[in-house]
Protein backbone atom coordinates (compact mmCIF):
# COMPACT_ATOMS: atom_id res chain seq x y z
CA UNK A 1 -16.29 -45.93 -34.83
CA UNK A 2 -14.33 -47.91 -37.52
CA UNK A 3 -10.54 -48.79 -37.16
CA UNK A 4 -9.93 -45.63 -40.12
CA UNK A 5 -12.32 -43.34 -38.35
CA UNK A 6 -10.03 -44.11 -34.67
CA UNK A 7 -6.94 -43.78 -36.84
CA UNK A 8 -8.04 -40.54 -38.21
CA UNK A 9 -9.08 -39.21 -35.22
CA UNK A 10 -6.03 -39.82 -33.52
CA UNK A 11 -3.91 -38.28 -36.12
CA UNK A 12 -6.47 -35.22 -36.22
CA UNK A 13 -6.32 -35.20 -32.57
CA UNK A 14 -6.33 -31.30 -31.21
CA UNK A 15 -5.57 -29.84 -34.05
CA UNK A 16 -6.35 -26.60 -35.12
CA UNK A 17 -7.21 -25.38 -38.81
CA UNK A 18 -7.38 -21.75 -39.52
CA UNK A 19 -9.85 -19.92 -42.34
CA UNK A 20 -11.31 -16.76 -43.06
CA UNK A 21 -15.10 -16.87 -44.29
CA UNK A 22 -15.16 -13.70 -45.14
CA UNK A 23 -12.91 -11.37 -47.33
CA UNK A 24 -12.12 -7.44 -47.80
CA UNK A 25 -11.91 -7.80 -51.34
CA UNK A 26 -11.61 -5.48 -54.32
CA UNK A 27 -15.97 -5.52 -55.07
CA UNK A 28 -16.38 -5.13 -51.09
CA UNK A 29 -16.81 -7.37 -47.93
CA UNK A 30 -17.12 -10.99 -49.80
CA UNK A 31 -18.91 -13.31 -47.57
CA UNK A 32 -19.10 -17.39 -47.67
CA UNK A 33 -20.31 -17.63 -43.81
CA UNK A 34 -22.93 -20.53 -45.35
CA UNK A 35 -19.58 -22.78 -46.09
CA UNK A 36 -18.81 -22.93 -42.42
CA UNK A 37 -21.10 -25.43 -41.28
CA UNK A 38 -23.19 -26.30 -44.39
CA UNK A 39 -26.39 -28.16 -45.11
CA UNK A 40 -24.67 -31.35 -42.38
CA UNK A 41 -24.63 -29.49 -39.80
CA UNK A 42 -26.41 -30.67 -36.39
CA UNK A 43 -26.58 -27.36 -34.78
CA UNK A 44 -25.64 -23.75 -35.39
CA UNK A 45 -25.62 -21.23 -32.52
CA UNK A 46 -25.72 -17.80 -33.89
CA UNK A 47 -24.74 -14.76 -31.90
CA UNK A 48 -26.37 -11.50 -31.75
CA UNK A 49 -24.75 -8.19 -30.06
CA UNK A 50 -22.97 -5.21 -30.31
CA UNK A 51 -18.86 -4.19 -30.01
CA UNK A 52 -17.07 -5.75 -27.19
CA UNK A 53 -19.70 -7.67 -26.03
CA UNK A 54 -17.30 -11.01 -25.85
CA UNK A 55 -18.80 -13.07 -28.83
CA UNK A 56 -15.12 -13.47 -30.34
CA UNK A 57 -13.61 -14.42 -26.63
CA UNK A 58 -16.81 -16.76 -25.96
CA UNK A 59 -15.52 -18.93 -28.76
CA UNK A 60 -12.25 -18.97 -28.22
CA UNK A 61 -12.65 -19.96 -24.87
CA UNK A 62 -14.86 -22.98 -25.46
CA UNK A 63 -12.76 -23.73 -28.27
CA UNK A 64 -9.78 -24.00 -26.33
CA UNK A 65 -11.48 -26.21 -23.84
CA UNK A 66 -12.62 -28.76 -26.82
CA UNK A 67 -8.57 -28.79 -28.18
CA UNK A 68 -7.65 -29.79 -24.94
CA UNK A 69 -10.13 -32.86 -24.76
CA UNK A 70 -8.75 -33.83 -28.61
CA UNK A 71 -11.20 -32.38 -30.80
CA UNK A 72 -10.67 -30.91 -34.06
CA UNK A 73 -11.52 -27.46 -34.88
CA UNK A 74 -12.18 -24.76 -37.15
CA UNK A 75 -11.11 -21.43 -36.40
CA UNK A 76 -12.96 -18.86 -38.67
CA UNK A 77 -11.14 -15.91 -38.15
CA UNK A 78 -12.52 -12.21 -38.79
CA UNK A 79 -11.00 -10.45 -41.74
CA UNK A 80 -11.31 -7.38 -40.29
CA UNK A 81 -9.33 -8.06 -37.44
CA UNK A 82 -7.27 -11.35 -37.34
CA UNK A 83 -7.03 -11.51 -34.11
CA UNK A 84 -11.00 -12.21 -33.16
CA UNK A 85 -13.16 -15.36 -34.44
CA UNK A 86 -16.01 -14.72 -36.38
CA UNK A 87 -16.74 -18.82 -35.85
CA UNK A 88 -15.91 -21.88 -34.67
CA UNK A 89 -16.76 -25.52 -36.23
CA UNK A 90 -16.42 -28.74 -34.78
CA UNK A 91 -16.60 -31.60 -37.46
CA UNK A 92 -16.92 -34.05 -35.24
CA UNK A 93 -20.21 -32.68 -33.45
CA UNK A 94 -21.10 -31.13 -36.53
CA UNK A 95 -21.95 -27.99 -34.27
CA UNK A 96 -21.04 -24.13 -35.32
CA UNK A 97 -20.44 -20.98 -33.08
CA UNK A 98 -20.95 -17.83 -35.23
CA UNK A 99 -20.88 -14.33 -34.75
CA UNK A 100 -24.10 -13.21 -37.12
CA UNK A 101 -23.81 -9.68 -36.91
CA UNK A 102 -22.96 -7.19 -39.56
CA UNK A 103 -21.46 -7.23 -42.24
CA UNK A 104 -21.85 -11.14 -42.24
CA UNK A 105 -25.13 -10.93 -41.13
CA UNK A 106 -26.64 -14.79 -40.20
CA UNK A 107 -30.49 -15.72 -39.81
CA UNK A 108 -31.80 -18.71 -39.05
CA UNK A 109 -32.99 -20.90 -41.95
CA UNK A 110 -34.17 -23.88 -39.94
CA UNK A 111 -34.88 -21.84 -36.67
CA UNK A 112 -35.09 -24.28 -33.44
CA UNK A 113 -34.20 -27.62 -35.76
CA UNK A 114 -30.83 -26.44 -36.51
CA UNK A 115 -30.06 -22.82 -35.45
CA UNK A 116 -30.71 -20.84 -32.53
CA UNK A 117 -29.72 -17.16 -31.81
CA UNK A 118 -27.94 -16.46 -28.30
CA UNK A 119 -28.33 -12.47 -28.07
CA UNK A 120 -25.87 -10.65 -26.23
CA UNK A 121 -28.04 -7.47 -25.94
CA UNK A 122 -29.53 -9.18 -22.73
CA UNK A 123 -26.51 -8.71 -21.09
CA UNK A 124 -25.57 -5.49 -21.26
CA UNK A 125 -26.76 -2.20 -19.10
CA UNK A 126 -28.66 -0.65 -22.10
CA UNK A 127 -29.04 2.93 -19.75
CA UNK A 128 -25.74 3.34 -19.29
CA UNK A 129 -25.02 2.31 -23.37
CA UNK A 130 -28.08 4.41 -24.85
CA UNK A 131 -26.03 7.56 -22.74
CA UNK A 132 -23.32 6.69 -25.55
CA UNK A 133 -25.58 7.24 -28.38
CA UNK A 134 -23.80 10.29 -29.86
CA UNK A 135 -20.35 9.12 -29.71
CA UNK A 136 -21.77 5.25 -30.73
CA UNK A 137 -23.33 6.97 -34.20
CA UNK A 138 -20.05 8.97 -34.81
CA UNK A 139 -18.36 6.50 -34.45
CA UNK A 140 -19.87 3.62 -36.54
CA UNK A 141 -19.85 6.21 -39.56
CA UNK A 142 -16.75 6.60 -39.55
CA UNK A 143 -16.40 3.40 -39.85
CA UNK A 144 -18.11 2.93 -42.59
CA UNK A 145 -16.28 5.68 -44.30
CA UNK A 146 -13.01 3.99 -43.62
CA UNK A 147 -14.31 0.85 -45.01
CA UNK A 148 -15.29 2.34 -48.62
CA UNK A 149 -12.22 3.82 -48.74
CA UNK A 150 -10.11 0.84 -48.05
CA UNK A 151 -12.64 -0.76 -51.12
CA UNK A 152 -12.13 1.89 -53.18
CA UNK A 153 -8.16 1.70 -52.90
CA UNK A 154 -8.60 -2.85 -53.50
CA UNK A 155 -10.57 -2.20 -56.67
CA UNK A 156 -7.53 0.13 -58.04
CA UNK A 157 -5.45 -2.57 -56.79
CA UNK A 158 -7.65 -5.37 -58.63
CA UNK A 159 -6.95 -2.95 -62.24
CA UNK A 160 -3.44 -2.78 -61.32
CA UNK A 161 -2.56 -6.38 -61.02
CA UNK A 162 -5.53 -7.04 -64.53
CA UNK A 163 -3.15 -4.44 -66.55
CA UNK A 164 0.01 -6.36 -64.75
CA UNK A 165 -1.67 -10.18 -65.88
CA UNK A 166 -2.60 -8.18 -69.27
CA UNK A 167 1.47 -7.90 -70.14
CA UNK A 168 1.35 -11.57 -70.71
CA UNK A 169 0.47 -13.91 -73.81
CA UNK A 170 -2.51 -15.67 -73.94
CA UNK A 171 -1.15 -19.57 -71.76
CA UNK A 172 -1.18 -22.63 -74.40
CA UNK A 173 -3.74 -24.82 -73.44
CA UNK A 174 -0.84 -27.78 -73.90
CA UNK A 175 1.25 -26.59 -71.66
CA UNK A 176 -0.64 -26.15 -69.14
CA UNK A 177 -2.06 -29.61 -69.59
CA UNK A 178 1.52 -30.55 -69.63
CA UNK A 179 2.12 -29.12 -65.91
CA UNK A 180 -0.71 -30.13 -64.92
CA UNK A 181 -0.14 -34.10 -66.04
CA UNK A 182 1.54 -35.20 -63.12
CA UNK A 183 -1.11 -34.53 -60.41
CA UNK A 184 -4.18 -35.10 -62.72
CA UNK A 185 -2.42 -38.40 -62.74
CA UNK A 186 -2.79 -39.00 -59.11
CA UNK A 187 -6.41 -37.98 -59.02
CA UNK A 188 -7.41 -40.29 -61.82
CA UNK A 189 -5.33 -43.44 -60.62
CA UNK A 190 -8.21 -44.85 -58.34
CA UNK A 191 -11.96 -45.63 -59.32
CA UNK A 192 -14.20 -42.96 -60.21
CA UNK A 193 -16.25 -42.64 -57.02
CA UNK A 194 -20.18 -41.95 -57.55
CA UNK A 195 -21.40 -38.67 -57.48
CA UNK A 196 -21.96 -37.37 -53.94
CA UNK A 197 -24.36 -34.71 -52.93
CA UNK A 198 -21.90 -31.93 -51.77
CA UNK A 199 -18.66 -31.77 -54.33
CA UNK A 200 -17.06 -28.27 -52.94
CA UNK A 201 -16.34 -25.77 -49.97
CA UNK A 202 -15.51 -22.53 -50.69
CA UNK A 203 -13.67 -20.15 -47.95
CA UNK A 204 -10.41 -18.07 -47.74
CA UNK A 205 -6.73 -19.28 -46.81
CA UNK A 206 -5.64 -15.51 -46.83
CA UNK A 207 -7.39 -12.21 -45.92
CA UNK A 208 -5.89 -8.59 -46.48
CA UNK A 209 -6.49 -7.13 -42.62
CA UNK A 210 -5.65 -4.04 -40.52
CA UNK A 211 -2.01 -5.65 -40.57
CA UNK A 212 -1.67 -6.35 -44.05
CA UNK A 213 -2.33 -9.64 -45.72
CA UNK A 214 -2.39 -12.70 -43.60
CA UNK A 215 -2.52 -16.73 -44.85
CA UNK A 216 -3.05 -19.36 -42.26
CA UNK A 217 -1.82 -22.04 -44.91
CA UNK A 218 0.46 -23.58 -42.75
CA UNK A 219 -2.65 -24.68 -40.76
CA UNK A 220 -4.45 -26.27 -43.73
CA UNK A 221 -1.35 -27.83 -45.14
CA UNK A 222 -0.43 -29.86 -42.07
CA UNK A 223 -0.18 -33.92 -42.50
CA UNK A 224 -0.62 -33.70 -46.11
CA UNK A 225 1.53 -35.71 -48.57
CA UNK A 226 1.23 -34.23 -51.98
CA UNK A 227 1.49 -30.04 -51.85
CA UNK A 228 2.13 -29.12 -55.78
CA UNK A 229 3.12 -25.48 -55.43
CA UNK A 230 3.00 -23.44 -58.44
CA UNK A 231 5.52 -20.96 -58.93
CA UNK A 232 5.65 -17.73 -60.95
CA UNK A 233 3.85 -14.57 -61.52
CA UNK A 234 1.24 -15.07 -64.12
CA UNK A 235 -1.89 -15.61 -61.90
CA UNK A 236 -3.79 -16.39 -64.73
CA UNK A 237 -1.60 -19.14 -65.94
CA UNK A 238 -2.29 -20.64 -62.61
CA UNK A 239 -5.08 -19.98 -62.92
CA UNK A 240 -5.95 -22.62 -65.55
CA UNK A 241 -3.64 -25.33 -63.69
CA UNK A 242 -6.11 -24.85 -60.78
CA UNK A 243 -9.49 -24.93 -62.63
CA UNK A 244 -8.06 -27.98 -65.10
CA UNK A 245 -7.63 -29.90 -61.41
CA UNK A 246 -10.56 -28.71 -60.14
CA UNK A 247 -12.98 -29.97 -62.56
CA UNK A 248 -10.82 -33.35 -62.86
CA UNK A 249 -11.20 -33.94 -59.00
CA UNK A 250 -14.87 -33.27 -59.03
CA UNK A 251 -15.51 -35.23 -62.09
CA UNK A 252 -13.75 -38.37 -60.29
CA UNK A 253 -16.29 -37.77 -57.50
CA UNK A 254 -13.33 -36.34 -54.73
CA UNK A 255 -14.87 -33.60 -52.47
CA UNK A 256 -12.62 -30.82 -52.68
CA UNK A 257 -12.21 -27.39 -50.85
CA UNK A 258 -11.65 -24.36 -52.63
CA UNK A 259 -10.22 -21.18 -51.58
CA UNK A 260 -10.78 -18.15 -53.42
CA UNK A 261 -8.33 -14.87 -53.78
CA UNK A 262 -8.99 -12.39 -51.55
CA UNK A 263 -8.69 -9.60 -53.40
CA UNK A 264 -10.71 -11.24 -56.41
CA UNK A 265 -12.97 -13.97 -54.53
CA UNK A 266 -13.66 -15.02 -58.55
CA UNK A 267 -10.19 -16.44 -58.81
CA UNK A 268 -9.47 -19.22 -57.21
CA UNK A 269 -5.93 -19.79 -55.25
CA UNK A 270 -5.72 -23.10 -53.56
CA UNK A 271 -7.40 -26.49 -53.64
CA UNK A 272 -7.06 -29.21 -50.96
CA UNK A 273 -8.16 -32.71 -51.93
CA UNK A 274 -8.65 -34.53 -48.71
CA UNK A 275 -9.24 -37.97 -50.07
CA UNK A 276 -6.14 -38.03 -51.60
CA UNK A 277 -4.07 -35.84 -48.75
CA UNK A 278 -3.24 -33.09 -52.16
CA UNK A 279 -3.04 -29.62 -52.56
CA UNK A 280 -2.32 -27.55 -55.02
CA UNK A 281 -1.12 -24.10 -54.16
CA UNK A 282 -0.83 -20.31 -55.59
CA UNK A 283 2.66 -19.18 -54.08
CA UNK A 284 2.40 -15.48 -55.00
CA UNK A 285 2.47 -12.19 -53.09
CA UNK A 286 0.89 -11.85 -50.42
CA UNK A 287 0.89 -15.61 -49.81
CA UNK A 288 4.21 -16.84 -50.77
CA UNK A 289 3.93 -20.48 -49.19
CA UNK A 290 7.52 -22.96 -49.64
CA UNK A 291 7.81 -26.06 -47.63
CA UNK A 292 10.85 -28.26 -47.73
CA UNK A 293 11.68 -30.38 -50.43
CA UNK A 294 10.71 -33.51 -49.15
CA UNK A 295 6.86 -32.33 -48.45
CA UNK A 296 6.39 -30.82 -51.53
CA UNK A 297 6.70 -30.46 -55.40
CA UNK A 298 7.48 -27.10 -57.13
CA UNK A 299 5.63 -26.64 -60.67
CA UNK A 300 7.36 -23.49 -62.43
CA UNK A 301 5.03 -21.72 -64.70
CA UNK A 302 7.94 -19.66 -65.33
CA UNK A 303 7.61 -20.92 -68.92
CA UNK A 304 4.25 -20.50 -69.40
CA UNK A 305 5.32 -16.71 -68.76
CA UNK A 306 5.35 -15.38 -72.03
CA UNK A 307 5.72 -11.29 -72.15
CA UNK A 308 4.86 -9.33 -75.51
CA UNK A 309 7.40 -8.30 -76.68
CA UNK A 310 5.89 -4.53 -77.31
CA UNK A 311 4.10 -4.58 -74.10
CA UNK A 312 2.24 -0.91 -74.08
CA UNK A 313 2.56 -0.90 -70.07
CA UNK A 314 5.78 -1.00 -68.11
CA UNK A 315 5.03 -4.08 -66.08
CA UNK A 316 7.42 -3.03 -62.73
CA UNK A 317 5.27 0.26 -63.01
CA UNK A 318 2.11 -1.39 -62.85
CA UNK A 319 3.60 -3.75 -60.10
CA UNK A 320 4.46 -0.23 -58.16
CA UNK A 321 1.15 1.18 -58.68
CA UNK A 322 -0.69 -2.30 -57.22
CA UNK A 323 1.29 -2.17 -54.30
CA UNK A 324 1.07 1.46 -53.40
CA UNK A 325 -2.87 1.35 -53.83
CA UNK A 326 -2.82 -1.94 -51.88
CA UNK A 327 -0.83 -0.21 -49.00
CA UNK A 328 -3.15 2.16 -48.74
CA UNK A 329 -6.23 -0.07 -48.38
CA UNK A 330 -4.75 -1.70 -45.67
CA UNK A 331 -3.97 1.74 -43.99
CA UNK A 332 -7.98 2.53 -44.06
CA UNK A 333 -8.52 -1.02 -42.56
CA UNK A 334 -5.73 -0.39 -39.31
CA UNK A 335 -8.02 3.04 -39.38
CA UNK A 336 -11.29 1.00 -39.30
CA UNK A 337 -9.81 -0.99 -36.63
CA UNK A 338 -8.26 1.62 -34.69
CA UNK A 339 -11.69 3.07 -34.38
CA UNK A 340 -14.00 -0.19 -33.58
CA UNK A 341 -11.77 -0.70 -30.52
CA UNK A 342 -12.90 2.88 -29.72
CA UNK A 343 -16.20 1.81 -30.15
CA UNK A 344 -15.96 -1.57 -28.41
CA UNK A 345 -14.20 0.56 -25.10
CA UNK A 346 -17.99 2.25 -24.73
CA UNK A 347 -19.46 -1.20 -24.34
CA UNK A 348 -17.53 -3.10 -22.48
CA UNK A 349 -17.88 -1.48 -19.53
CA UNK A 350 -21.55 -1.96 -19.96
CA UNK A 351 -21.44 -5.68 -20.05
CA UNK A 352 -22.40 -8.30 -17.66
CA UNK A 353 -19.58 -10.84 -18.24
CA UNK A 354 -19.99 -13.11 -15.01
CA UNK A 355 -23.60 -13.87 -16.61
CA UNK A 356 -21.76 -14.26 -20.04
CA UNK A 357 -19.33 -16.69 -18.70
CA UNK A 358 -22.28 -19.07 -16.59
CA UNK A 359 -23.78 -18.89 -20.66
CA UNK A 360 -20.46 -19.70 -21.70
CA UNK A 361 -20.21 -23.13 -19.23
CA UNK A 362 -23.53 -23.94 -20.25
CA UNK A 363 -22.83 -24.20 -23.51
CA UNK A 364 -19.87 -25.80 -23.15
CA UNK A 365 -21.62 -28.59 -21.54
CA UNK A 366 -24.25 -28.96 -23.90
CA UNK A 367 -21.59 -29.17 -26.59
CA UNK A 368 -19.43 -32.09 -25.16
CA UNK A 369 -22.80 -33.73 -24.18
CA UNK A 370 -24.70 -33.52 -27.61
């Protein structure tokens, strides 16, 4: 280990970064479960199992373990409810924990070389949970319903805000560049680096969950020095400010991680450049972000907010109309949730923990000694 790489390690010491991979977005569940761990990675353990069956608790557990020896982590939390893990990445081992069941279904691409599937079906009674089966089927189709539904209500959401974004002039292309000079400054200052095999990672900073929309920003923004923060309503002027640094980052040959809107996981919201400890950041319902003065830099786009004058929609109306649709996605996703605990109560009864937690130690072990 290099004199950097101990530095580095002892700043990064135990900490704790929070994503979602996956997204209840306005064209359906959005998925980038293949950014967790990517083509690097050393080994991948993916779980198989039903509801309740401790996949989310198996993680955290072993996680918790590793952030009290000093390791960094990854939390990858579950969209659909915030409070479970869907994963958990440790860059340092470059080893993943994921849950690969449905709707982020995971198979092994490299089976036995890099993943291997730990299925939880082995430890359950399966008697007791086929005498279920009834209530089990109801169950998961409602489910299902309550999951279109909460789509349905996102994509008139996603019109809402376009009609909202459609009030506003086309952006000058010199005033963005103009905003944008000051950190495209910063990127371009050192040597162009040479072109590395893996440029981007693409997850979420915010999902919209059974409790509304969450951001775990905070998390992601820790320890950096340079947090531009652009201000305003017109996404799609921000848009532009956050492609134009994109492409200039990548071009310079900085590896940069990208996180997409939830609602629209074509947009893009954020951008952390590690290599130069920057970020630049959407700070818009639902993830207004503000830090204090002296960790970050406010860009206004306020003037870059040009309204027709005629405009042939009411903007607040539209506004009203977004939110109401919005509020009701969310209330089909506390439904959803509401019900999968139901579901999870007829398994977990079923389940043969104390074997789950002697799997648990064991892997543990292997972990720390890989």
């Amino acid at each position: 280990m290099t004199r950097k790489q101990e530095v580095d390690w002892m700043i990064n010491k135990g900490r704790i970064r929070k994503f979602f991979p996956g997204a209840n977005s306005a064209y359906g569940f959005f998925s980038y479960y293949d950014q967790i761990a990517g083509p690097e990675a050393n080994r991948i353990i993916i779980f198989k199992g039903g509801p309740g069956a401790g996949k989310s608790s198996f993680m955290k557990n072993i996680g918790k373990i590793l952030a009290e020896q000093g390791y960094e982590l990854e939390y990858h939390f579950c969209s659909s409810d915030n409070d479970a893990l869907d994963a958990l990445y440790i860059p340092e081992k470059k080893i993943a924990l994921m849950d690969g069941t449905a709707p982020h279904v995971i198979e092994p691409k490299y089976p036995g070389a890099v993943e291997e599937i730990i299925n939880f079906g082995q430890y359950w009674q399966a008697e007791k949970i086929r005498e279920q089966k009834s209530s089990i089927i109801g169950l998961q189709e409602e489910i299902s319903r309550s999951f279109q539904q909460a789509y349905r209500m996102l994509a008139a959401a996603k019109l809402y805000r376009d009609a909202f974004e459609d009030c506003f002039q086309e952006t000058d292309e010199a005033a963005v560049l103009s905003l944008t000079e000051e950190i495209l400054e910063k990127i371009l200052a050192g040597e162009k680096k040479p072109p590395r095999s893996k440029k981007t990672r693409t997850l979420f900073a915010s999902a919209i969950t059974p409790g509304g929309a969450v951001n775990y920003l905070d998390t992601l923004l820790d320890g950096l020095s340079h947090v531009y923060i652009l201000n305003g309503e017109n996404k799609r002027a921000k848009r532009k400010v956050i492609a134009k640094v994109l492409h200039a980052a990548v071009e310079h040959g900085h590896f940069v991680e990208i996180f997409s809107c939830a609602l629209d996981p074509r947009s893009l919201d954020h951008l952390i450049i590690p290599e130069l400890d920057m970020a630049v950041i959407n700070s818009s319902w639902p993830h207004n972000f503000m830090l204090s003065v002296d960790k970050a830099r406010v860009i206004d786009v306020g003037p870059l907010e040009t309204p027709f004058r005629k405009a042939p929609d009411d903007p607040e109306e539209l506004k009203n109309g977004f939110h109401a649709a919005f509020s009701k996605a969310v209330s089909f996703l506390s439904r959803a949730k509401t019900l999968h605990d139901e579901l999870e109560g007829l398994y977990i009864p079923y389940m043969l923990f104390e074997q789950i937690d002697s799997l648990q130690k064991r892997t543990l072990e292997e972990i720390i000694s890989s």
